[in-house]
C-alpha atoms as a PDB file:
ATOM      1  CA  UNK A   1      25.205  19.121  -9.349  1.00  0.00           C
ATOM      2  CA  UNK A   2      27.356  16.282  -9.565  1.00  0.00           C
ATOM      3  CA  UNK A   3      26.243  14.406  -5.799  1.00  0.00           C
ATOM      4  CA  UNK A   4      22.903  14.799  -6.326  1.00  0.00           C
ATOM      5  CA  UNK A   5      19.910  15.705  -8.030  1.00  0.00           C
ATOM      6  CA  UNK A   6      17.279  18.791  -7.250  1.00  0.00           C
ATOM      7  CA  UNK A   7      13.886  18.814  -7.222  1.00  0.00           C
ATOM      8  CA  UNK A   8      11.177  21.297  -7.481  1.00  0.00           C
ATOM      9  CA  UNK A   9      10.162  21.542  -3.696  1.00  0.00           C
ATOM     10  CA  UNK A  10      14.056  22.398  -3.424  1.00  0.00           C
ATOM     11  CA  UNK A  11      15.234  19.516  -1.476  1.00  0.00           C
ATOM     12  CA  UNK A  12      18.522  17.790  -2.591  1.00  0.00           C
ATOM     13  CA  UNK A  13      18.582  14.089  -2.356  1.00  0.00           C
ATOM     14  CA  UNK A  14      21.617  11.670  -2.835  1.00  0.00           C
ATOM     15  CA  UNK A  15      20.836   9.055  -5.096  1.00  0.00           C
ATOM     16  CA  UNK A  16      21.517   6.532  -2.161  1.00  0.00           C
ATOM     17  CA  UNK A  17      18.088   8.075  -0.095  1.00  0.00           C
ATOM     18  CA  UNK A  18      16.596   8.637  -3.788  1.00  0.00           C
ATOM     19  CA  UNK A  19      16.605   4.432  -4.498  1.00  0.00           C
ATOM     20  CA  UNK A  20      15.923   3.760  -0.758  1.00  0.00           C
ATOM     21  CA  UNK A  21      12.694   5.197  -1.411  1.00  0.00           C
ATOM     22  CA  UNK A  22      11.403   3.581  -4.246  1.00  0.00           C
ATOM     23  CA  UNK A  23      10.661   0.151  -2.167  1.00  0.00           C
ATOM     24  CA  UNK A  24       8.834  -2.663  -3.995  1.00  0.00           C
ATOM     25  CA  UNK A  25       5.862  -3.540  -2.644  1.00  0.00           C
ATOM     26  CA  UNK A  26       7.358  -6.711  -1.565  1.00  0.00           C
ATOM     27  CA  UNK A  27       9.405  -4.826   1.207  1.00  0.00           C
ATOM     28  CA  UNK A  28       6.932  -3.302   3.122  1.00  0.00           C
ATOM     29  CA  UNK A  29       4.242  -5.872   4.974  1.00  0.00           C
ATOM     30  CA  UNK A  30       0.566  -5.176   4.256  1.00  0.00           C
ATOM     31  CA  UNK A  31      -2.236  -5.006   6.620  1.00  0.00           C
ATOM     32  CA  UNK A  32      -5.762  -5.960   6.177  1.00  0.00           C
ATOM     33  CA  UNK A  33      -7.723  -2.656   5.217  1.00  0.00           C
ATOM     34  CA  UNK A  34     -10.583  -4.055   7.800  1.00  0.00           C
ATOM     35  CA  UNK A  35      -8.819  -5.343  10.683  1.00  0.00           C
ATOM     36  CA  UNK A  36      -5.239  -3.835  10.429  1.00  0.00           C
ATOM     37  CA  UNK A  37      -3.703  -7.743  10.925  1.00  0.00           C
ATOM     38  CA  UNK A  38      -0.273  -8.028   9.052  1.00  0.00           C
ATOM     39  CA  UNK A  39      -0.570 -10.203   6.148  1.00  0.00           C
ATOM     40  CA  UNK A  40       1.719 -12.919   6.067  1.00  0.00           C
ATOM     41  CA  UNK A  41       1.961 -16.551   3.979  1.00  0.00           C
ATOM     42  CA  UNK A  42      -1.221 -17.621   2.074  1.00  0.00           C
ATOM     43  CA  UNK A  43      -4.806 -16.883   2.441  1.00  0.00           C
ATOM     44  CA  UNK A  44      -4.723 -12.813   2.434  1.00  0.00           C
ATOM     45  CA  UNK A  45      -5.821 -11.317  -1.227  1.00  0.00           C
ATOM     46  CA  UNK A  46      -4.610  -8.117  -2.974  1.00  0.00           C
ATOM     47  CA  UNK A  47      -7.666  -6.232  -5.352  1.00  0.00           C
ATOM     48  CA  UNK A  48      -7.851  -3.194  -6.525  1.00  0.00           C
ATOM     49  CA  UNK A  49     -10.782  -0.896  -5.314  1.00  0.00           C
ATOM     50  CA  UNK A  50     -13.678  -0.904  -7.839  1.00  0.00           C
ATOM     51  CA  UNK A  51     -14.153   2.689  -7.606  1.00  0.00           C
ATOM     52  CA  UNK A  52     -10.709   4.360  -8.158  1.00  0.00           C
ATOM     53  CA  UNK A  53      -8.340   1.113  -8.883  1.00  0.00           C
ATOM     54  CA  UNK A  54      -6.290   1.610  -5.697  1.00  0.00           C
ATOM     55  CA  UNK A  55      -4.731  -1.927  -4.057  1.00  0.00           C
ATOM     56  CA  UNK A  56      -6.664  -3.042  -1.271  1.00  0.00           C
ATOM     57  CA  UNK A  57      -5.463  -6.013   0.974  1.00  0.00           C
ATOM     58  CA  UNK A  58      -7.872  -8.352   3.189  1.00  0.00           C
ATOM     59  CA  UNK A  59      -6.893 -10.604   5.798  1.00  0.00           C
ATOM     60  CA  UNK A  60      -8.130 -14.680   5.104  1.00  0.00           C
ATOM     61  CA  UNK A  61     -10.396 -14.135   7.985  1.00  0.00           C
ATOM     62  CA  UNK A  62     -12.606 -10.947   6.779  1.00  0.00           C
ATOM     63  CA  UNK A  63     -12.655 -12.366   3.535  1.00  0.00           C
ATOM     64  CA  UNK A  64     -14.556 -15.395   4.535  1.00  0.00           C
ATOM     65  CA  UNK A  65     -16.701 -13.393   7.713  1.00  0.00           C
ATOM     66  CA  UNK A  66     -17.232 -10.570   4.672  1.00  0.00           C
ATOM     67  CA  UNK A  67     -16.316  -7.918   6.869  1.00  0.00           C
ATOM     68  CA  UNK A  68     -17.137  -4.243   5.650  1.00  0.00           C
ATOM     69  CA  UNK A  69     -14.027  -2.712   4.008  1.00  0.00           C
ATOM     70  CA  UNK A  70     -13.628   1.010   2.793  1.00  0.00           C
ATOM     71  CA  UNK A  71     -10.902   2.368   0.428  1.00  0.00           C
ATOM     72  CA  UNK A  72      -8.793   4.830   2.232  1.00  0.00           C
ATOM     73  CA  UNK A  73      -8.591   7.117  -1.334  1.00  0.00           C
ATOM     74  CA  UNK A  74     -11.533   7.532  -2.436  1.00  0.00           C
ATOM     75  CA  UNK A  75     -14.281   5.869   0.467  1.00  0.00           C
ATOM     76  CA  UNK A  76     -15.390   3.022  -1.021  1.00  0.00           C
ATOM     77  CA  UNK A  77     -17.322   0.621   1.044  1.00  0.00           C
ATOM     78  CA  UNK A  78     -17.700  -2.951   0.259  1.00  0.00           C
ATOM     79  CA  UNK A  79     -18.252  -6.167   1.882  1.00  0.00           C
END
């Protein structure tokens, strides 16, 4: 196929929509995994969960209150 490429599921993708969809991390805004605010500038932090290693992202202002978090994987629950 010389316009695209095939894939198991049997969808055909160009490999335009193929790139578009491999966004860095850096394109897509996070949210706080407690209170759902955006993340923006300084203050938020990026960890991975302790349990299964997935990134979780917390907002300046949970951080500090130590509002109760939970992984959306694997249901984790931290402070």
């Amino acid at each position: 196929m010389a316009f695209g490429m095939c894939y198991p599921d049997r969808k055909v993708y160009s490999r335009t929509s193929r790139r578009s969809e491999r966004r860095s991390m850096k394109d897509v805004p996070e949210k706080c995994i407690s209170c759902g605010v955006t993340l923006l500038g300084i203050g938020g932090v990026r960890f991975p969960c302790p349990s299964c290693g997935e990134v979780i992202a917390r907002c300046n202002r949970c951080k500090k209150q130590s509002n109760i978090y939970t992984c959306k994987s694997c249901g984790f629950t931290g402070p």
